[in-house]
Protein backbone atom coordinates (compact mmCIF):
# COMPACT_ATOMS: atom_id res chain seq x y z
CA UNK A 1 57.04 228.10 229.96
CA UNK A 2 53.72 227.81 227.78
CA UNK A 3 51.47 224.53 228.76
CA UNK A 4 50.01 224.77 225.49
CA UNK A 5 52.11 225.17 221.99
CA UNK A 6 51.32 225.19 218.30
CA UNK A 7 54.03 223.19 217.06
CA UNK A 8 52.92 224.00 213.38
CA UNK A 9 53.93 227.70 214.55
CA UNK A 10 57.06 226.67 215.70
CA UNK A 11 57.96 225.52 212.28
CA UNK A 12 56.77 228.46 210.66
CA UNK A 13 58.67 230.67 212.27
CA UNK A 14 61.20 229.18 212.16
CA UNK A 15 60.85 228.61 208.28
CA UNK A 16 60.20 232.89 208.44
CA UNK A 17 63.52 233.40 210.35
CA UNK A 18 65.40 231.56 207.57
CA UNK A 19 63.74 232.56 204.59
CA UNK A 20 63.94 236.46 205.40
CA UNK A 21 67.70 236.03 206.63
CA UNK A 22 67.38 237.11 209.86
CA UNK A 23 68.80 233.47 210.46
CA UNK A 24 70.55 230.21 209.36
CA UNK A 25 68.99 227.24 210.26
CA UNK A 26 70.53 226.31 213.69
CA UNK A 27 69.55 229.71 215.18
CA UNK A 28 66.39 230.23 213.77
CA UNK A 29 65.37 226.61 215.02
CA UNK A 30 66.63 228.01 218.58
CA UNK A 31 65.06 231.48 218.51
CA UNK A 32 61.47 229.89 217.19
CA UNK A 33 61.65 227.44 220.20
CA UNK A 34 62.51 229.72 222.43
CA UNK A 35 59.91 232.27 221.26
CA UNK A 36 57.07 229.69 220.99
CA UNK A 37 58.02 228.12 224.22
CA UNK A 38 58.34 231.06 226.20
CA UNK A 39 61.11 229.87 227.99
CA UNK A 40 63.68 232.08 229.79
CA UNK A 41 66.53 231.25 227.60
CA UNK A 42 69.00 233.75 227.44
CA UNK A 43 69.70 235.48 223.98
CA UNK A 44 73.46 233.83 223.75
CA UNK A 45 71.85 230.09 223.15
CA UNK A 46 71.14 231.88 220.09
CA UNK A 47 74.25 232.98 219.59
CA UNK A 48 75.48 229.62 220.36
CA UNK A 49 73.61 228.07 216.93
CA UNK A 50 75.97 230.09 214.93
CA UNK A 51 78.66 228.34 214.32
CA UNK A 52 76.53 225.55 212.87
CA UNK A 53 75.00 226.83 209.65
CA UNK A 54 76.20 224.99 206.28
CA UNK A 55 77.32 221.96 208.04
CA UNK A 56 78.86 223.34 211.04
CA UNK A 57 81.54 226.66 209.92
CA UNK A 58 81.06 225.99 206.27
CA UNK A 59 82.52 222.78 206.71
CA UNK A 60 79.47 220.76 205.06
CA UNK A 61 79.50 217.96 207.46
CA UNK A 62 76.35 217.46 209.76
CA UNK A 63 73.36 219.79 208.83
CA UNK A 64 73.10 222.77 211.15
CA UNK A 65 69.67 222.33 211.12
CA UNK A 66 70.05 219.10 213.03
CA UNK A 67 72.59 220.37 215.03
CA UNK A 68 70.19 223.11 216.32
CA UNK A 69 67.55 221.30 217.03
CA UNK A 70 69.64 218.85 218.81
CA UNK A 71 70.77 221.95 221.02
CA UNK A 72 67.41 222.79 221.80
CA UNK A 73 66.93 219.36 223.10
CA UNK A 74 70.25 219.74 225.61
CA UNK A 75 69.15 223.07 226.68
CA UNK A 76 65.44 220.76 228.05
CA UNK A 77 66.64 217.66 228.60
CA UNK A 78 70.77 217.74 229.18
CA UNK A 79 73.10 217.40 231.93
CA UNK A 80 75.13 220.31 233.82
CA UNK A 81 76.68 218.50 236.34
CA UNK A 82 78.92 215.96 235.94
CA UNK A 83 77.79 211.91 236.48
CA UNK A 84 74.18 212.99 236.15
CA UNK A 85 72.47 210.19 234.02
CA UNK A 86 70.12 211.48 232.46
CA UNK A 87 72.34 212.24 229.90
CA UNK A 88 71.49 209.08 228.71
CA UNK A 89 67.60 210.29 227.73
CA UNK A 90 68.77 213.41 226.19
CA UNK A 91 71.18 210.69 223.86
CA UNK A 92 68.05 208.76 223.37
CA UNK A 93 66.12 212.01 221.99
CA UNK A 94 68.91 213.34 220.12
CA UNK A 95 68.87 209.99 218.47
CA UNK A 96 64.96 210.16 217.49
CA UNK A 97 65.69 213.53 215.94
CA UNK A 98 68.56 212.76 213.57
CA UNK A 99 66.86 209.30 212.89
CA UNK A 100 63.78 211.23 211.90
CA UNK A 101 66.04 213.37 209.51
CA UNK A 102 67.75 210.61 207.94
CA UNK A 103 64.68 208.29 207.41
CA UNK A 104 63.54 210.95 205.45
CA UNK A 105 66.61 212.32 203.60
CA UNK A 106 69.05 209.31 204.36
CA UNK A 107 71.86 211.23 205.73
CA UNK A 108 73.12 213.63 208.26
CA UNK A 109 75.91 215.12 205.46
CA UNK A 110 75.62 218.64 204.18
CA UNK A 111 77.84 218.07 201.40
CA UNK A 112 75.73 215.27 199.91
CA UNK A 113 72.58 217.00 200.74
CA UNK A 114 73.71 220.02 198.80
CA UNK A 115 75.48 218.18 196.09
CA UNK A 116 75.19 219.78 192.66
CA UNK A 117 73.38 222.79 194.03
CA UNK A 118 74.29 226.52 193.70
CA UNK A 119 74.84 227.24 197.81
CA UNK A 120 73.03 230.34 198.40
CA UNK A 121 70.81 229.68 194.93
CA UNK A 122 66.79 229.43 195.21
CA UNK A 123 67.12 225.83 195.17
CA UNK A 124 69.59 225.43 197.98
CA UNK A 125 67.92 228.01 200.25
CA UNK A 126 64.35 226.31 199.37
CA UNK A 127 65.23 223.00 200.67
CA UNK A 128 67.46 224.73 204.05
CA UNK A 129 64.51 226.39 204.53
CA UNK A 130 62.30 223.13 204.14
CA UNK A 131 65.28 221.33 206.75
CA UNK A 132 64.76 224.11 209.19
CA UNK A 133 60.81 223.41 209.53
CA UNK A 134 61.07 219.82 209.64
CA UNK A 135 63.40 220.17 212.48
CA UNK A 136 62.12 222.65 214.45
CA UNK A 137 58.89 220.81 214.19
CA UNK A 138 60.26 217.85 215.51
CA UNK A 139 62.43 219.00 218.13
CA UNK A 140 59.09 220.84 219.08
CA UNK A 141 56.97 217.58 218.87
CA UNK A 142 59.59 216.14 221.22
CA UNK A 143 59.91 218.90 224.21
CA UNK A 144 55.73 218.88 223.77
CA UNK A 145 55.55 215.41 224.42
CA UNK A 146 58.52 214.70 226.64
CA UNK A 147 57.20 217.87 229.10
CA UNK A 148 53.19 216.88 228.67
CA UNK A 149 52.85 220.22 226.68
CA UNK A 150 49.73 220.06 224.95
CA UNK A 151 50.16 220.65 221.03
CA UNK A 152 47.19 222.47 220.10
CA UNK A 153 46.94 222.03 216.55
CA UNK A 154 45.88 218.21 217.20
């Protein structure tokens, strides 16, 4: 894993991913923070975002872009054995990161995010692309700072 990260990168490419459809947000959030980190995490955690695009299988409830970044969180911070408490700081940071979101968009809900638009339309896709950077960036601001991973844009 890098000791150094450009966490404006990390959104970027993540932004890329999305915009060329390569990805939906919750795997391109994982595959940019995996790239950028460098971190040997298999391919399948990828594969594991899928099911969370458009509020988790089309339903339009949480947005996936949330969802993913709260996945790349786990993957760092969570729990694989059972009892282990530090589940309760990954609960903490998963917290930050959809409090982050909502402050800025004041809720978690596809469907009301969405409302109105064309899904799939330049609009839509513009602002999923625009929740897919602001989470990977702040999922990547977290790890950074949580690890002592020096963000080299500051």
């Amino acid at each position: 894993m890098k000791k150094e990260i450009s966490i404006r990168k990390v959104k970027e490419d993540a932004e890329a991913l999305y915009r060329k459809g390569d990805f939906f947000c919750s795997e391109a959030i994982v595959s940019s923070i995996r790239d950028n980190f460098e971190i040997d995490m298999p391919e399948e955690m990828v594969a594991m975002a899928s099911g969370f695009p458009i509020g988790i299988g089309k339903s339009k409830c949480v947005c996936g872009a949330v969802s993913g970044g709260i996945m790349c969180l786990g993957y760092f911070f969570g729990r694989t054995k059972g009892g282990d408490t530090k589940v309760q700081n990954t609960l903490a940071l998963a917290n930050e990161l959809q409090e982050s979101f909502k402050s800025n968009h004041k809720v978690l809900c596809c469907k009301v995010l969405t409302h109105g638009m064309d899904m799939g339309s330049g609009e839509h896709k513009e602002q999923c692309i625009s929740f897919t950077g602001e989470i990977a960036e702040k999922a990547a601001e977290i790890i950074a700072r949580e690890l002592n991973i020096v963000n080299i844009d500051k």
